[in-house]
N, C-alpha and C. Protein backbone atom coordinates (compact mmCIF):
# COMPACT_ATOMS: atom_id res chain seq x y z
N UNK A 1 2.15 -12.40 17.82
CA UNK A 1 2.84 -11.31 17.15
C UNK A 1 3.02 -10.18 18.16
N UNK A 2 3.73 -9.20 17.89
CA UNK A 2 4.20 -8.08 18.94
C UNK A 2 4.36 -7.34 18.18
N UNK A 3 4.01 -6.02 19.15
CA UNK A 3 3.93 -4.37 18.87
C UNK A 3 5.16 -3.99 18.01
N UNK A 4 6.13 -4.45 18.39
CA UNK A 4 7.82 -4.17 18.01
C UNK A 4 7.38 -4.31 16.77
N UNK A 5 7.25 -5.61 15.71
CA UNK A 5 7.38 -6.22 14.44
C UNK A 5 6.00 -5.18 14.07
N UNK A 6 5.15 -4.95 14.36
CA UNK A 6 4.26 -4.11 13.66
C UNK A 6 4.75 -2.57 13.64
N UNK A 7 5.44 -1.82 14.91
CA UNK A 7 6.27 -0.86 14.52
C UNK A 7 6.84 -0.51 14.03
N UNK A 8 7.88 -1.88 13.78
CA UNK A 8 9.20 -1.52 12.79
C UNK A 8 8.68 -1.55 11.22
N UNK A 9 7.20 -2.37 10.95
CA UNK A 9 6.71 -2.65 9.64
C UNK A 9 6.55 -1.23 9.07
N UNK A 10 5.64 -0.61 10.34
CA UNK A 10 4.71 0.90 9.44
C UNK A 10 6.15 1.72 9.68
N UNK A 11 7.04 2.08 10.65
CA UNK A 11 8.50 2.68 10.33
C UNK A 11 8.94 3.13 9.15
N UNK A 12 9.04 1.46 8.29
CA UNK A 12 9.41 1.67 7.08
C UNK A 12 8.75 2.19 6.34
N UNK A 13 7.35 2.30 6.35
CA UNK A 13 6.13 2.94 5.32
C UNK A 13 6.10 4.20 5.47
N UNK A 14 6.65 4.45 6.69
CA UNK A 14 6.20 5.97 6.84
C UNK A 14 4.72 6.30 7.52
N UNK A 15 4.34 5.11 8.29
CA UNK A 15 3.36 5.33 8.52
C UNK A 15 3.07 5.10 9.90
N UNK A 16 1.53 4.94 10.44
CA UNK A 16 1.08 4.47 11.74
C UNK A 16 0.82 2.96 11.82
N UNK A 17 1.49 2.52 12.58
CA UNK A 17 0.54 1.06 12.60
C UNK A 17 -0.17 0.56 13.53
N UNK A 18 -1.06 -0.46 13.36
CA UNK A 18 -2.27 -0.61 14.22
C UNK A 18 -2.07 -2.66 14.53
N UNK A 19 -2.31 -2.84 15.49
CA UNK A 19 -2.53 -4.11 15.51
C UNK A 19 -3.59 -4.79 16.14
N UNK A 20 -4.56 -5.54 15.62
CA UNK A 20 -5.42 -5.86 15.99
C UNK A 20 -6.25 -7.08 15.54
N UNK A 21 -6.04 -7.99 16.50
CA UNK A 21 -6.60 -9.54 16.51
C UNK A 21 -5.43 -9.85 14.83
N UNK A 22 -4.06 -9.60 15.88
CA UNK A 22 -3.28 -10.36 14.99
C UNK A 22 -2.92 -10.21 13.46
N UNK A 23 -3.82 -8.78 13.39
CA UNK A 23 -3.28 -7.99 11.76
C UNK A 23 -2.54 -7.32 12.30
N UNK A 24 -1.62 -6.52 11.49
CA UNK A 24 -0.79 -5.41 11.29
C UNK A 24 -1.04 -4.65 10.24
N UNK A 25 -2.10 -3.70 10.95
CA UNK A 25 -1.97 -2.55 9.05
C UNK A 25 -1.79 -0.93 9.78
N UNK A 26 -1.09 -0.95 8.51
CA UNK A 26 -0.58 0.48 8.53
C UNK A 26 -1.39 1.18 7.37
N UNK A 27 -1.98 2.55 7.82
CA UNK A 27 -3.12 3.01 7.11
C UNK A 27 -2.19 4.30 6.63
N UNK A 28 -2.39 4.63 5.20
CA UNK A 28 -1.47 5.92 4.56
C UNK A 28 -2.62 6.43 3.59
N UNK A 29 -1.77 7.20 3.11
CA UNK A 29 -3.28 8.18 1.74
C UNK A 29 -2.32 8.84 0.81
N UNK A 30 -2.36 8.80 -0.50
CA UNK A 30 -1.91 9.46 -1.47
C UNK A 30 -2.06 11.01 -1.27
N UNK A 31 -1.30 11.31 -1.86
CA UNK A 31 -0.99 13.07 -1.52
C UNK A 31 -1.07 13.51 -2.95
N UNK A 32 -2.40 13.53 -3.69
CA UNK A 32 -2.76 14.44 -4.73
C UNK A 32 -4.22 14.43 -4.55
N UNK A 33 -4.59 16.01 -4.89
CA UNK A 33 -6.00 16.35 -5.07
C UNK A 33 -7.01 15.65 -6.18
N UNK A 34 -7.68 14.95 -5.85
CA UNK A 34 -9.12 14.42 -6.87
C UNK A 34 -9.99 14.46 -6.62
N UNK A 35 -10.62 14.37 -7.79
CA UNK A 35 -12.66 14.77 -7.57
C UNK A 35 -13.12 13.60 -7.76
N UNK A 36 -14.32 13.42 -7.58
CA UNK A 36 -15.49 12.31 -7.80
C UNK A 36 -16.78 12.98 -8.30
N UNK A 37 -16.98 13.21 -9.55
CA UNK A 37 -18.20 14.02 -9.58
C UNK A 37 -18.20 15.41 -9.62
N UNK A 38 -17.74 16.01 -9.59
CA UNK A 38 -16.85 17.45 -9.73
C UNK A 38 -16.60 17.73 -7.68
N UNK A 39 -16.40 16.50 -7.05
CA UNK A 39 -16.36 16.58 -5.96
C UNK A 39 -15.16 16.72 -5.17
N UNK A 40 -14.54 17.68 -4.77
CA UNK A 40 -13.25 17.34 -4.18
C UNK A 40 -12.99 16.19 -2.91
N UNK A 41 -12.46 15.12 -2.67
CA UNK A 41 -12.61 14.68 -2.14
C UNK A 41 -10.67 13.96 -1.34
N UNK A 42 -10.56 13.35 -0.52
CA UNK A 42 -9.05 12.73 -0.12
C UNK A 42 -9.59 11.22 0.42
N UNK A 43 -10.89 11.20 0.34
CA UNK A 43 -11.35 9.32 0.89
C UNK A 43 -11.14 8.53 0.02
N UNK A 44 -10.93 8.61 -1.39
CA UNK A 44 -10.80 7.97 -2.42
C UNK A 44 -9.28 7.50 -2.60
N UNK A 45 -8.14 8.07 -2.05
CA UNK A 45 -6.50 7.66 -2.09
C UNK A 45 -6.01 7.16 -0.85
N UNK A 46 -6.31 5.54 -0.78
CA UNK A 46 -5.99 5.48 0.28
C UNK A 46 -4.50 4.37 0.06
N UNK A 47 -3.59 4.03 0.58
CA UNK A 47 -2.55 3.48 0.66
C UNK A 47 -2.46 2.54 1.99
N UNK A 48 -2.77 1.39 1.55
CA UNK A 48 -3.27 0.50 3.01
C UNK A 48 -1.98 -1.15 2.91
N UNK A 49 -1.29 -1.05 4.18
CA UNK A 49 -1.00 -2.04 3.73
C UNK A 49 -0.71 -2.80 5.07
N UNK A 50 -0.80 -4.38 4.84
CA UNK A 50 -0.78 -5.23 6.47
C UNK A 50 -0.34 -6.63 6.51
N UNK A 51 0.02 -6.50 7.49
CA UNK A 51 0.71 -8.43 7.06
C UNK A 51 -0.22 -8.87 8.36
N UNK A 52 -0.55 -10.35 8.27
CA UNK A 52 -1.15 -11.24 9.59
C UNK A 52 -0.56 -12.84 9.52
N UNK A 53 -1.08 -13.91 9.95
CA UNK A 53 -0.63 -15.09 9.65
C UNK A 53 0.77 -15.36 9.57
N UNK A 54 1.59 -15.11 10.93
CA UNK A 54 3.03 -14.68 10.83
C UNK A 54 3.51 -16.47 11.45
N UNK A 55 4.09 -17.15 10.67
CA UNK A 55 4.31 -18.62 10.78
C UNK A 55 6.21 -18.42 12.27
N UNK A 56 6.26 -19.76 12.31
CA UNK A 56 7.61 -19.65 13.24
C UNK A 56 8.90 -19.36 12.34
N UNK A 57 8.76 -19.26 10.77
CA UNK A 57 9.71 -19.21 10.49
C UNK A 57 10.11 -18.16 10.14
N UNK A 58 8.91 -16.79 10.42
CA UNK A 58 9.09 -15.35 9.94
C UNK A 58 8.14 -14.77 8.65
N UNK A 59 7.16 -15.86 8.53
CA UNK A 59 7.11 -15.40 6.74
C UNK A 59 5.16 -15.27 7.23
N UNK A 60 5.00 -14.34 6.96
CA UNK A 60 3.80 -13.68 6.94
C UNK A 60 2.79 -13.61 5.36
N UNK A 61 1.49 -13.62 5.64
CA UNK A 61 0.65 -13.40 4.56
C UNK A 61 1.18 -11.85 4.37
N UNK A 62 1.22 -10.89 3.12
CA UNK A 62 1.70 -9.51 3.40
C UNK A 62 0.61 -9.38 1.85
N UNK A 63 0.07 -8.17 2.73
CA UNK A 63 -1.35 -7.57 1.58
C UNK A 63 -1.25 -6.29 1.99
N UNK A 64 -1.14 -5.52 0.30
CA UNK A 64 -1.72 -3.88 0.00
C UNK A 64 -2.38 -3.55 -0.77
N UNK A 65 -3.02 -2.21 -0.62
CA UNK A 65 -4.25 -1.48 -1.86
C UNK A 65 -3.61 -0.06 -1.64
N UNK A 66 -3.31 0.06 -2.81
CA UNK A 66 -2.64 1.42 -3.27
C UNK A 66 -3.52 2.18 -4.37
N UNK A 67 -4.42 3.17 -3.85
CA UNK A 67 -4.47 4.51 -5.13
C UNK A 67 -3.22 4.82 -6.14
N UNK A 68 -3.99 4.68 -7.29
CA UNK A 68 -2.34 4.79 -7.98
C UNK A 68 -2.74 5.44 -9.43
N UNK A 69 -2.67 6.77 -9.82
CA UNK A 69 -3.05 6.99 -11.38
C UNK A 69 -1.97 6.47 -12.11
N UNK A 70 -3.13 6.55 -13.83
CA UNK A 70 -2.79 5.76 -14.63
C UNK A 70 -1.52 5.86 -15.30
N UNK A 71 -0.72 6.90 -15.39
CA UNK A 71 0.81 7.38 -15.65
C UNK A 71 1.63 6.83 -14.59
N UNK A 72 1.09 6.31 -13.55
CA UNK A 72 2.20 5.78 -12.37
C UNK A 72 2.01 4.17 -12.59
N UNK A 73 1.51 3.60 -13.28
CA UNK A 73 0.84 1.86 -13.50
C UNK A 73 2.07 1.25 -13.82
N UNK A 74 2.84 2.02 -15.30
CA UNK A 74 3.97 1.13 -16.14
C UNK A 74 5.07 1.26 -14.87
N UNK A 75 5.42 2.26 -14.18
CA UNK A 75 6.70 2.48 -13.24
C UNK A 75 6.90 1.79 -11.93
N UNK A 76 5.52 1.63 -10.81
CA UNK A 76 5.30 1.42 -10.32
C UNK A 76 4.91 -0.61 -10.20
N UNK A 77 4.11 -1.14 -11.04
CA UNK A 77 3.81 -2.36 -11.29
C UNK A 77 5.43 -2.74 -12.21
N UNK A 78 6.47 -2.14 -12.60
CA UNK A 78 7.55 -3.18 -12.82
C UNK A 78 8.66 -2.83 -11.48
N UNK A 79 8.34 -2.18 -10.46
CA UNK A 79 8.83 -2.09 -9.22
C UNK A 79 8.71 -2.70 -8.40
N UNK A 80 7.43 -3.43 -8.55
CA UNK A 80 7.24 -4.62 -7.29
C UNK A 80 7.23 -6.06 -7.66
N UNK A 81 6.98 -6.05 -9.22
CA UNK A 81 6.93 -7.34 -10.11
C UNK A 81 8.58 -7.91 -10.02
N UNK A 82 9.13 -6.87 -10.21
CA UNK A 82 10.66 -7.09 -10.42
C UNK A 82 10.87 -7.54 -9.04
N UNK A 83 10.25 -7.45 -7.73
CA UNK A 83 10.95 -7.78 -6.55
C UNK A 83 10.20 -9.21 -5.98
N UNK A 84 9.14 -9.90 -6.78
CA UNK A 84 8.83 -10.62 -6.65
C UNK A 84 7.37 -10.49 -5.68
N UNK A 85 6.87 -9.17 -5.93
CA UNK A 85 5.37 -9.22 -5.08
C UNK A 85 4.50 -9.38 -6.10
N UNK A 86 3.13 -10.20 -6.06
CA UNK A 86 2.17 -10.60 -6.77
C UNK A 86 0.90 -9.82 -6.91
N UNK A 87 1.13 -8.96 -8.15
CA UNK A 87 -0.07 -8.09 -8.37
C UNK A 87 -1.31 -8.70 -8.88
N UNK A 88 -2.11 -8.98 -7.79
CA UNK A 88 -3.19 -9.92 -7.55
C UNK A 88 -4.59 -8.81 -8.35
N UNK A 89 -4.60 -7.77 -8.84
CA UNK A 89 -5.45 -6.88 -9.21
C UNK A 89 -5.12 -5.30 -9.61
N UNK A 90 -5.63 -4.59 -10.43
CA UNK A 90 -5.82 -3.56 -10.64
C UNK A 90 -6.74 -2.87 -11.37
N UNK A 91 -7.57 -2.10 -10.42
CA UNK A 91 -8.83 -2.19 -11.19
C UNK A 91 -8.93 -0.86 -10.90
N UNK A 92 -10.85 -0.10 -11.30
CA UNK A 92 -11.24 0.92 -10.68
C UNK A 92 -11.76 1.09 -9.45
N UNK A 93 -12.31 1.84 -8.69
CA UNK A 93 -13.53 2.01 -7.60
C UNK A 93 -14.45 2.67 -7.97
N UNK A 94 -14.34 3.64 -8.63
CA UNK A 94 -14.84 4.90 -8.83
C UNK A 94 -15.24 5.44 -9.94
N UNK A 95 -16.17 6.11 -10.34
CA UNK A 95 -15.97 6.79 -11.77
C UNK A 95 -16.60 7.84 -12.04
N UNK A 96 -15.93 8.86 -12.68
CA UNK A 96 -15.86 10.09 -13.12
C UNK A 96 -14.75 10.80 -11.58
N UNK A 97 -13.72 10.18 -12.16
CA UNK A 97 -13.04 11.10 -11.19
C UNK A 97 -11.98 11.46 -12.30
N UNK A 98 -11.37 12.81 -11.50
CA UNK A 98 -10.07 13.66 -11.96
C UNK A 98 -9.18 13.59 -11.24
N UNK A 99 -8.12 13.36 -11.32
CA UNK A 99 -7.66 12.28 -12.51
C UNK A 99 -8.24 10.57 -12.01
N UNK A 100 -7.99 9.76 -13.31
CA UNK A 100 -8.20 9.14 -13.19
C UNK A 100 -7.44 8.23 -12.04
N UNK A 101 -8.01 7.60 -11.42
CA UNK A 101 -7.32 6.77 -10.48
C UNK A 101 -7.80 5.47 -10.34
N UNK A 102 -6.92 4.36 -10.17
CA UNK A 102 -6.77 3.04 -10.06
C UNK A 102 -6.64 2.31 -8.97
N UNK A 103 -6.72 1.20 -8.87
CA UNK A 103 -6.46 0.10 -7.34
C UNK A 103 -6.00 -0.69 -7.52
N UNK A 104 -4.18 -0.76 -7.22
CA UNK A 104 -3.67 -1.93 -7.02
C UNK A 104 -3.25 -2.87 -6.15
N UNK A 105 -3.68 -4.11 -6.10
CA UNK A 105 -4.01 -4.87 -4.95
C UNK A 105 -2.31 -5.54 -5.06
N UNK A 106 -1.75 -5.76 -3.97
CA UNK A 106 -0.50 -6.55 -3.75
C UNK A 106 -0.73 -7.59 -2.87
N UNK A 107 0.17 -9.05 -2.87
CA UNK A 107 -0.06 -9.85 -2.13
C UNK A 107 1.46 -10.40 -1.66
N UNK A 108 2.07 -11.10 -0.72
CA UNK A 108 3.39 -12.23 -0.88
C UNK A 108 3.43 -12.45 0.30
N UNK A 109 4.28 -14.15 0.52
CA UNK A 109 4.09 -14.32 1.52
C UNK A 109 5.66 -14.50 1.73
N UNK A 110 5.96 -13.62 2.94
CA UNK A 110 7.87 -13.59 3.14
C UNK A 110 7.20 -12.75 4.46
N UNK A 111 8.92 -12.71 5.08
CA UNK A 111 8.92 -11.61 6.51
C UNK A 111 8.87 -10.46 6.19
N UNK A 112 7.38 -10.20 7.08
CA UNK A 112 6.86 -8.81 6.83
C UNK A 112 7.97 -7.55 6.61
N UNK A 113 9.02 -7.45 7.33
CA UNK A 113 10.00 -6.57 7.05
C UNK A 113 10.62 -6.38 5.61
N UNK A 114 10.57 -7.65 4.87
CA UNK A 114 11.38 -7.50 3.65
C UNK A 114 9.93 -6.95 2.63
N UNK A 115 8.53 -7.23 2.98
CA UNK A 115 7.81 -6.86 2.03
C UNK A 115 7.38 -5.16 2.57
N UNK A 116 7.78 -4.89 3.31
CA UNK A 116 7.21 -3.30 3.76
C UNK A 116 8.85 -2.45 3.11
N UNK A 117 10.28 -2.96 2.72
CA UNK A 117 11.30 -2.53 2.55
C UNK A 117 10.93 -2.29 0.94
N UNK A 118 10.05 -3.78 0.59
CA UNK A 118 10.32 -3.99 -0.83
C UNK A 118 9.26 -2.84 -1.45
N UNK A 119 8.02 -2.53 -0.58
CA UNK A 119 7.35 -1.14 -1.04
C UNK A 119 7.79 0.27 -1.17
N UNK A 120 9.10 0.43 0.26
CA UNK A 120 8.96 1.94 0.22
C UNK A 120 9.99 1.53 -0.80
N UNK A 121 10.57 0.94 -1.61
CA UNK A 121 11.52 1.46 -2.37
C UNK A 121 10.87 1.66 -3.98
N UNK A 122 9.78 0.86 -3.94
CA UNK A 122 8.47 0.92 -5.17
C UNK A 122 7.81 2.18 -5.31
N UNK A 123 7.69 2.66 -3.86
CA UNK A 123 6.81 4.06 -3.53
C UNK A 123 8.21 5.48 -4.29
N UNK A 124 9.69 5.14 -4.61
CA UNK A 124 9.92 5.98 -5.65
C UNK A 124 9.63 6.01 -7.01
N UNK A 125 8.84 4.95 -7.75
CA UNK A 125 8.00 5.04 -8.54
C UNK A 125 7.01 5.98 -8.57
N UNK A 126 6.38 6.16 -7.80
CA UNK A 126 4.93 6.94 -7.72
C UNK A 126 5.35 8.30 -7.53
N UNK A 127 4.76 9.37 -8.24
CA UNK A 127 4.71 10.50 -8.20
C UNK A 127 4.85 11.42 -6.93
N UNK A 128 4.11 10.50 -5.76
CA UNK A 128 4.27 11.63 -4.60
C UNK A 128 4.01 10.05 -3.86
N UNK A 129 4.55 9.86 -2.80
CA UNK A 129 4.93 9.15 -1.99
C UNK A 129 3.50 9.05 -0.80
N UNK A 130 2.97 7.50 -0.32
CA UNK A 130 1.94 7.77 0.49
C UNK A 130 2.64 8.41 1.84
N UNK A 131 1.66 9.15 1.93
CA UNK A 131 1.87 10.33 3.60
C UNK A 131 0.81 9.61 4.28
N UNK A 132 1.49 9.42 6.25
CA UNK A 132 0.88 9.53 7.00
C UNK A 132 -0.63 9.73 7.00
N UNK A 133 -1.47 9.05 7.66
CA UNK A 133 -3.03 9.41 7.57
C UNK A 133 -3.45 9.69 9.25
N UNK A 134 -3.26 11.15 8.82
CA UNK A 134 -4.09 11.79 10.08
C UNK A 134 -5.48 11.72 10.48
């Protein structure tokens, strides 16, 4: 695999990407304030997503975990269902947080480019779009 195809992946995310022993993930974070405990915290929203296992014909394993509250679930999960990505989970991490927040796990296997296209256009579902992780 090459730097290029992992560039052009996080490009589309809006993000940084990293490659290493043949993953590609691009690391992002939700952009709303939540607590844990009356704790303010930003480690809890993270927006992670990476393709590896890239075959000769283009079509990659492609896996994400998205922070996602519970008013963004119905908009967001018929945004990626509709495009044919496999919502393999959605669960909690956490509890007693404000607001509530969720984890949805994504999976598909196609060229990484069409599944990083098929997110940012899902990510206008969500309330505030994952930002860059500094």
């Amino acid at each position: 695999m090459d730097h290029l195809l992992c560039t052009q992946f996080a490009k589309i995310l809006n993000g940084n990407g990293k490659l290493n022993n043949g993953v590609c993930s691009v690391e992002m974070q939700r952009d709303f304030k939540v607590s844990v405990q009356g704790r303010l915290t930003s480690s809890v929203v993270p927006a992670g997503v990476s393709f590896e296992a890239l075959d000769h014909e283009g079509n990659a394993l492609n896996l994400a975990e998205i922070a996602i509250l519970e008013e963004e679930i119905p908009g967001f999960m018929h945004a990626v269902v509709g495009q044919g990505i496999i919502v393999s989970a959605l669960h909690n991490h956490w509890v007693f947080t404000k607001p509530n927040i969720l984890y949805i796990h994504l999976q598909s296997v196609e060229p990484p480019l069409n599944f990083a296209n098929k997110l940012a256009y899902a990510f206008h579902a969500l309330k505030s779009k994952p930002i860059r992780k500094e």
